[in-house]
C-alpha atoms as a PDB file:
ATOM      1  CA  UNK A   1       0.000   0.000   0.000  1.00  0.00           C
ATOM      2  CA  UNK A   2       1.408   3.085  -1.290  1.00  0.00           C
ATOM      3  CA  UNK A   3       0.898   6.528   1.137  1.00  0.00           C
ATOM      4  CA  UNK A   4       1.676   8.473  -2.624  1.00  0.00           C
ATOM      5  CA  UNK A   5      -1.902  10.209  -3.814  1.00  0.00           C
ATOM      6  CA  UNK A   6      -1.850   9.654  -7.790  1.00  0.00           C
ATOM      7  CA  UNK A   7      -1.539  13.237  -8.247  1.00  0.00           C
ATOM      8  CA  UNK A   8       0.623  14.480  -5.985  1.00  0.00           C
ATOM      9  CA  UNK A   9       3.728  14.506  -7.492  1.00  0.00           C
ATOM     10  CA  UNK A  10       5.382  13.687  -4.144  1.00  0.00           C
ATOM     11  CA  UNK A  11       7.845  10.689  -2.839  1.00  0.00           C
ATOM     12  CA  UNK A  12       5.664   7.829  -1.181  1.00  0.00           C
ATOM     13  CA  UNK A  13       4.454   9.264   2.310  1.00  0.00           C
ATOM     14  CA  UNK A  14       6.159  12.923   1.753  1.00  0.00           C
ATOM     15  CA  UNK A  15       3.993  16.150   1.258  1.00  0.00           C
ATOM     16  CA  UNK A  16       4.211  17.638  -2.122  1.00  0.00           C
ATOM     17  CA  UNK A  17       4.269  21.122  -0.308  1.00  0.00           C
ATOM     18  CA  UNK A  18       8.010  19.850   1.332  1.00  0.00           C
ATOM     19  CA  UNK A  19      11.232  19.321  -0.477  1.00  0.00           C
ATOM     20  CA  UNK A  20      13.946  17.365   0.381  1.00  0.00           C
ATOM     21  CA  UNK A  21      15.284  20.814   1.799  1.00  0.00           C
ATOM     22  CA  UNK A  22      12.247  21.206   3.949  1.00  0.00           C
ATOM     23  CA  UNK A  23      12.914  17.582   5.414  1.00  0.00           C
ATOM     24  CA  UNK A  24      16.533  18.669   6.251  1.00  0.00           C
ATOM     25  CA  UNK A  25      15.382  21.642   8.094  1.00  0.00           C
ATOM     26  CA  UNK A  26      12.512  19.993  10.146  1.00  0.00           C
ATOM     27  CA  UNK A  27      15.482  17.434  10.888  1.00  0.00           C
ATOM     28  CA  UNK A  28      17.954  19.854  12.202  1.00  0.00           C
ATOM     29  CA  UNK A  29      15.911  22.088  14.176  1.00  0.00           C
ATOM     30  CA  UNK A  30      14.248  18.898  15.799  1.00  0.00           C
ATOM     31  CA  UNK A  31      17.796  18.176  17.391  1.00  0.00           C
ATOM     32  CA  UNK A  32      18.316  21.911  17.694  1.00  0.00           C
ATOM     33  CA  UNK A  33      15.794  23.951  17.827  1.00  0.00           C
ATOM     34  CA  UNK A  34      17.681  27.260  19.273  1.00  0.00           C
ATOM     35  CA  UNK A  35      20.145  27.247  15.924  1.00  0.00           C
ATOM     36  CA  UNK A  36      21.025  30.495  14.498  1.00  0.00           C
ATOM     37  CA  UNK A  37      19.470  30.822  11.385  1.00  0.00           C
ATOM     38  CA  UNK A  38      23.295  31.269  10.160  1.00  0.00           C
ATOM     39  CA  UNK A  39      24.100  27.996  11.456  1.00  0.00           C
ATOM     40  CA  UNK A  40      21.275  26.246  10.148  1.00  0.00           C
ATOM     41  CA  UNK A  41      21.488  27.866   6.822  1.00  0.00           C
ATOM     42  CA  UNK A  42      24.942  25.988   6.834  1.00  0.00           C
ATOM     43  CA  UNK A  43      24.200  22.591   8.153  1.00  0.00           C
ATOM     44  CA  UNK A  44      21.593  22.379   5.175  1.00  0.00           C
ATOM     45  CA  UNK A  45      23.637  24.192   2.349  1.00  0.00           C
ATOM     46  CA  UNK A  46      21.548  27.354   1.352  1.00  0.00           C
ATOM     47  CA  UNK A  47      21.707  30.832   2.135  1.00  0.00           C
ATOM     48  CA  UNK A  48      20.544  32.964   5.627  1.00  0.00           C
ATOM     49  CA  UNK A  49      18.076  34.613   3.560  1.00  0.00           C
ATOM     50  CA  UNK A  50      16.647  31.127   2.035  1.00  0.00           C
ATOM     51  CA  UNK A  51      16.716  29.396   5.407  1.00  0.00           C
ATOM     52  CA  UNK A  52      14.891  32.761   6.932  1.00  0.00           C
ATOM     53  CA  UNK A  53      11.988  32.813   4.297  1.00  0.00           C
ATOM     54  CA  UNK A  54      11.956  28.959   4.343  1.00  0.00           C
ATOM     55  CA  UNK A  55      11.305  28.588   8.196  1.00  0.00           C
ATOM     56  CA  UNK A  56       9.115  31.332   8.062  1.00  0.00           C
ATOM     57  CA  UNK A  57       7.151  29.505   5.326  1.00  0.00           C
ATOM     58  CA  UNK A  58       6.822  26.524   7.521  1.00  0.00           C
ATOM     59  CA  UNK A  59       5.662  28.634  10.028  1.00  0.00           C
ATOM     60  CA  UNK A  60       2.897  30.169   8.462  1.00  0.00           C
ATOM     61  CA  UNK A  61       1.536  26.687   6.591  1.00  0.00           C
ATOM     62  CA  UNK A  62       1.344  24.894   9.682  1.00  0.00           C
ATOM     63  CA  UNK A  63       4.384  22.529   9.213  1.00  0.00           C
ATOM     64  CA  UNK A  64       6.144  24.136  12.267  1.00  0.00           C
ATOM     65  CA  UNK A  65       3.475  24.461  15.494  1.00  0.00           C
ATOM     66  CA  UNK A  66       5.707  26.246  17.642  1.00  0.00           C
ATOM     67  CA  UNK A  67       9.226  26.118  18.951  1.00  0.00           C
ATOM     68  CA  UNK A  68       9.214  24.979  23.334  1.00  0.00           C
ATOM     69  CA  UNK A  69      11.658  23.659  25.342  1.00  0.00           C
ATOM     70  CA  UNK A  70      12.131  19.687  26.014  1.00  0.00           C
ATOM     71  CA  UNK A  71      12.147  18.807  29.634  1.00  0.00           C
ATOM     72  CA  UNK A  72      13.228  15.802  31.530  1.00  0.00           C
ATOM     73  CA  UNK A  73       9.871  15.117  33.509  1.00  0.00           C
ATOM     74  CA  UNK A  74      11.817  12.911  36.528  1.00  0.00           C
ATOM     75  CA  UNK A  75      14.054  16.136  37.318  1.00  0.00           C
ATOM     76  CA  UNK A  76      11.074  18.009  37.669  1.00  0.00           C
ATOM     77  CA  UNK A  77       9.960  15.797  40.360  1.00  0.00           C
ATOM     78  CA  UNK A  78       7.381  13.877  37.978  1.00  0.00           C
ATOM     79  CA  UNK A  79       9.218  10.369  37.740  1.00  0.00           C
ATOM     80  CA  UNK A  80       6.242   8.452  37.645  1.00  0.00           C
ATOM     81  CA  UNK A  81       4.730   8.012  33.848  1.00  0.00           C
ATOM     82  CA  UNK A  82       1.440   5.908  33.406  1.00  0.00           C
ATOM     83  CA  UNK A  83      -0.658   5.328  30.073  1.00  0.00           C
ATOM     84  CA  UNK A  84      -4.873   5.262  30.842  1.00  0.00           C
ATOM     85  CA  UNK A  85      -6.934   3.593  28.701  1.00  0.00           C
ATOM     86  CA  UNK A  86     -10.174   4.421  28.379  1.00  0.00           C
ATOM     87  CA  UNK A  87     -13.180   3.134  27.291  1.00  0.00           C
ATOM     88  CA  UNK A  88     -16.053   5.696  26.319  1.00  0.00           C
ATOM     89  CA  UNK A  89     -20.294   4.769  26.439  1.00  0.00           C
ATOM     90  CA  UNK A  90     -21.510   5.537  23.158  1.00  0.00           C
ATOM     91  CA  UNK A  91     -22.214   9.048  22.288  1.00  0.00           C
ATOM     92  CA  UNK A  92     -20.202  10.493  24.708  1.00  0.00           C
ATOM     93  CA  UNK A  93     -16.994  12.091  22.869  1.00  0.00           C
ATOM     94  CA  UNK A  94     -17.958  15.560  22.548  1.00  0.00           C
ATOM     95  CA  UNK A  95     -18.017  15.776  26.420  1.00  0.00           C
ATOM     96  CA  UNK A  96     -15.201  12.941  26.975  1.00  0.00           C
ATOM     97  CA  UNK A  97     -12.818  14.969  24.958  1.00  0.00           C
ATOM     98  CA  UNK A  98     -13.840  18.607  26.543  1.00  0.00           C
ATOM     99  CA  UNK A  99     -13.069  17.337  30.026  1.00  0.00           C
ATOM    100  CA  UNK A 100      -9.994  16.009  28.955  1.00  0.00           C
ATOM    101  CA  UNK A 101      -8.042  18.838  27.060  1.00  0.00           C
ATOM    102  CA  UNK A 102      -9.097  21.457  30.222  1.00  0.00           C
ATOM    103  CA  UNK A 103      -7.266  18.540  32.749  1.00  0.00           C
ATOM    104  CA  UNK A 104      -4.142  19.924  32.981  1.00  0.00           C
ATOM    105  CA  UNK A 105      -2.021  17.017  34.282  1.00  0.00           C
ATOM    106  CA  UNK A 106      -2.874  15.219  31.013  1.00  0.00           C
ATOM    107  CA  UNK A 107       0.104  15.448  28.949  1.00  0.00           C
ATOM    108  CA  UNK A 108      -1.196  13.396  25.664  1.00  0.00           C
ATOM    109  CA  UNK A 109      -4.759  11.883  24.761  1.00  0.00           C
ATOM    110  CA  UNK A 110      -5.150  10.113  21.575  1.00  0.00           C
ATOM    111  CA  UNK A 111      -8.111   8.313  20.287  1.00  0.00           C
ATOM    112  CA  UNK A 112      -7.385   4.971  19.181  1.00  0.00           C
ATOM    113  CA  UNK A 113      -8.512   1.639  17.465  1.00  0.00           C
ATOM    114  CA  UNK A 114      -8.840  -1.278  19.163  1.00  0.00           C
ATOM    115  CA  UNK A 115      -9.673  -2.287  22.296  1.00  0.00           C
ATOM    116  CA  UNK A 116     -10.004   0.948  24.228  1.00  0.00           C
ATOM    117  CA  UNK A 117     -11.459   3.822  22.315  1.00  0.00           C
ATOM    118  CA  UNK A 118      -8.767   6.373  24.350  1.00  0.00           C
ATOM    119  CA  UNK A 119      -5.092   6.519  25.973  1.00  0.00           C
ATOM    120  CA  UNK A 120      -4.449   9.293  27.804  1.00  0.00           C
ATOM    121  CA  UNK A 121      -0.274   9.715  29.459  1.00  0.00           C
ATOM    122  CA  UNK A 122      -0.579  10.837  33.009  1.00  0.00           C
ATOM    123  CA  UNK A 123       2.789  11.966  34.625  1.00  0.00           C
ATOM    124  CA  UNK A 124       2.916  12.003  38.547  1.00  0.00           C
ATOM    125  CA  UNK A 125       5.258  12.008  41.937  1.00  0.00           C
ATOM    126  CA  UNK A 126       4.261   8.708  42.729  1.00  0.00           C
ATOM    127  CA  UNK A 127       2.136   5.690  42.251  1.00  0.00           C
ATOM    128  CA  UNK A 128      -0.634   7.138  44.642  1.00  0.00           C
ATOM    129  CA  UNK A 129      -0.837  10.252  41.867  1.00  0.00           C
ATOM    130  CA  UNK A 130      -1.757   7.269  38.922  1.00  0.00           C
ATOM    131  CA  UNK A 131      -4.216   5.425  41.035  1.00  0.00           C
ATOM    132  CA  UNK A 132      -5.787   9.338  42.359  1.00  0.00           C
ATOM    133  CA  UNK A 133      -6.199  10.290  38.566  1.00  0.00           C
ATOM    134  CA  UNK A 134      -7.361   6.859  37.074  1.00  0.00           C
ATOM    135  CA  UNK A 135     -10.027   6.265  39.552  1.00  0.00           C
ATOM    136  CA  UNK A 136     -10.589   9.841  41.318  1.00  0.00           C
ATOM    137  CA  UNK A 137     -10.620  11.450  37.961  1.00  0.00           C
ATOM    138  CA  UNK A 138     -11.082  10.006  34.987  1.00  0.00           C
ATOM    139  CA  UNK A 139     -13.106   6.806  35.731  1.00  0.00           C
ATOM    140  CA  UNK A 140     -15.567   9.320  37.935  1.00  0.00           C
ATOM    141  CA  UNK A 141     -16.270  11.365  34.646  1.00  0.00           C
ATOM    142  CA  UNK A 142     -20.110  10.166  33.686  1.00  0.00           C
ATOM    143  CA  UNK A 143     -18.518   9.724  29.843  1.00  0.00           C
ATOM    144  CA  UNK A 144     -16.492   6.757  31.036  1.00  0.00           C
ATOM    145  CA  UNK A 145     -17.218   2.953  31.159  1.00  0.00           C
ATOM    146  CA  UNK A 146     -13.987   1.301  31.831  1.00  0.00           C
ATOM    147  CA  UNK A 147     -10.748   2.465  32.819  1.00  0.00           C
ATOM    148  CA  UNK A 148      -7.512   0.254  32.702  1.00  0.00           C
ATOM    149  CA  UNK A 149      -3.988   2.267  33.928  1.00  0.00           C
ATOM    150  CA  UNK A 150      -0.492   0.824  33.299  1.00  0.00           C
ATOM    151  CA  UNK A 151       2.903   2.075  34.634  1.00  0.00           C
ATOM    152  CA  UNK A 152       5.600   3.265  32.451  1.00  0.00           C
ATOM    153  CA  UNK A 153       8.838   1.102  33.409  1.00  0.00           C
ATOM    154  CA  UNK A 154      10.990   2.780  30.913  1.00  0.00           C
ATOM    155  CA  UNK A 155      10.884   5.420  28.470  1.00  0.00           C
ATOM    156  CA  UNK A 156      12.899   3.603  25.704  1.00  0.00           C
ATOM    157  CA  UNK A 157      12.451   6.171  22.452  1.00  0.00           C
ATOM    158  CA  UNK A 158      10.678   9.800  22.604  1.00  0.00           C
ATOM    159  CA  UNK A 159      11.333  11.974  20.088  1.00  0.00           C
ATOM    160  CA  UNK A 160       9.724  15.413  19.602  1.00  0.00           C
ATOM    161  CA  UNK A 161       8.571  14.365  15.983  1.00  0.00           C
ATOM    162  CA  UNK A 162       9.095  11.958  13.278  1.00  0.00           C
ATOM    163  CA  UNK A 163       9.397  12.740   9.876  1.00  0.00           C
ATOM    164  CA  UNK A 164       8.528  10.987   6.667  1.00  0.00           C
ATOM    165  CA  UNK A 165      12.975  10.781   5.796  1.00  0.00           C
ATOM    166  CA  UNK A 166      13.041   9.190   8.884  1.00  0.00           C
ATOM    167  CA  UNK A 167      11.146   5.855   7.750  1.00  0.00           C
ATOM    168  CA  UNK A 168      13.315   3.511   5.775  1.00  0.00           C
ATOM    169  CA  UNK A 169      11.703   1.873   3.023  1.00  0.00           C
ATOM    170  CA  UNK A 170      11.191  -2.096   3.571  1.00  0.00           C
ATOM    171  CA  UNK A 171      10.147  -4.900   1.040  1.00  0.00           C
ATOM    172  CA  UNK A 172       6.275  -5.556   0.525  1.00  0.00           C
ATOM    173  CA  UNK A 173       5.650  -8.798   3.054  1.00  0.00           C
ATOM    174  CA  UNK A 174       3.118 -11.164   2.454  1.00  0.00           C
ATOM    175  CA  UNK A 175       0.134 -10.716   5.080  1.00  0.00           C
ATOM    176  CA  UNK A 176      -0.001 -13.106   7.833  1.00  0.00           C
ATOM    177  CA  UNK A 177      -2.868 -12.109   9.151  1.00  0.00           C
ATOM    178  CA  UNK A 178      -1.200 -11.591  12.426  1.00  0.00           C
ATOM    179  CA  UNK A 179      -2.374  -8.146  12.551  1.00  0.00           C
ATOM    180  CA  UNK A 180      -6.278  -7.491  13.232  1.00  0.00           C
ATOM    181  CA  UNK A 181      -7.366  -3.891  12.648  1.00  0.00           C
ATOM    182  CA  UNK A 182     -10.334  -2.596  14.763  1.00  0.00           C
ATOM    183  CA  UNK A 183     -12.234   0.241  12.968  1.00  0.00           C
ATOM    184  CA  UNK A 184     -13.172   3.385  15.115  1.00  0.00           C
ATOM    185  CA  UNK A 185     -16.391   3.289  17.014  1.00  0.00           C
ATOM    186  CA  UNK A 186     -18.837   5.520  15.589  1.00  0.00           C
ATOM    187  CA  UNK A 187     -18.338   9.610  16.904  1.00  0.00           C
ATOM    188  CA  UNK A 188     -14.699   9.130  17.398  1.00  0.00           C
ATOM    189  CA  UNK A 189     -14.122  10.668  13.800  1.00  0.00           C
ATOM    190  CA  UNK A 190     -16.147  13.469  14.678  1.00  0.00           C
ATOM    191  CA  UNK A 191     -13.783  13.960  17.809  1.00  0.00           C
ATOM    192  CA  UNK A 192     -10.616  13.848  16.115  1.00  0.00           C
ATOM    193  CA  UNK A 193     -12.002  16.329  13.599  1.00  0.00           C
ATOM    194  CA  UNK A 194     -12.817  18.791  16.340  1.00  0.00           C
ATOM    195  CA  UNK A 195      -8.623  18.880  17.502  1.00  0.00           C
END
């Protein structure tokens, strides 16, 4: 399955807006994002000026969100990082996903596939904060039918981003049917559209 559209023009899974430029760009300011616009103009190979109108460009399309600092969460005092799934009654999303965005020690909620129709990462001092939020918070909201929490052990890969340059092309495999895909329930599309 190809993620090319037939008249895009682009690479397989690339935007036709980005060049191969672009992608070095997004690549270098996601390990630095404080780089002079000198420096960065030559790491990639054009000019100040280019790089200038060229972030500024990705800026103003929507490519670039916003530039923030990355912070260790256990030096903070936050070295306890659990992952809540949740499982939402029918009808419900518009109000599941209101309460959710104004919590504000939810650090990421995505709607999913599968099993649970939501998993929401919690950070917290301790143990005590995961079980306080999955059962005092979340599993109290009316929106909610099940909650199941699990404890981070280790954080093994978190980047800020991933980028399409980053995925390395592999040979078509034969299906095993090892892999079972579990549409969306019905409203979740209507939440997602609403972020």
């Amino acid at each position: 399955m190809s993620n090319k559209s037939p008249d895009s023009g682009a690479a397989p899974g690339r935007s036709a807006a980005l060049d191969d430029v672009s992608y070095k760009i997004l690549s270098v300011l996601r390990d630095n994002g404080r780089i002079s616009i000198a420096a960065l103009a030559d790491v990639v190979g054009i000019s100040r000026a280019s790089a200038y109108a060229r972030v500024e460009a990705l800026v103003k399309d929507g490519v670039i969100t916003g530039f923030s600092a990355r912070v260790d969460p256990a030096r903070t005092g936050l070295s306890i990082c659990a992952l809540v799934f949740v499982t939402v009654h029918p009808q419900s999303w518009v109000a599941f996903r209101e309460k959710v965005v104004a919590m504000p020690d939810v650090e990421y909620c995505v709607i999913t596939t599968g099993e649970h129709d939501a998993m929401v990462l919690i950070r917290a001092t301790d143990v005590g904060g995961v079980h306080a939020f999955a059962t005092g918070v979340i599993a109290m909201l009316p929106e909610v039918r099940t909650v199941v929490s699990v404890v981070v052990l280790d954080e093994v890969v978190r980047k800020p981003f991933v980028l399409p340059t980053d995925i390395p092309e592999r040979p078509e495999t034969a299906r095993l049917g090892m892999t079972r895909w579990t549409p969306a329930a019905a409203g979740r599309d209507a939440m997602a559209a609403r972020g």
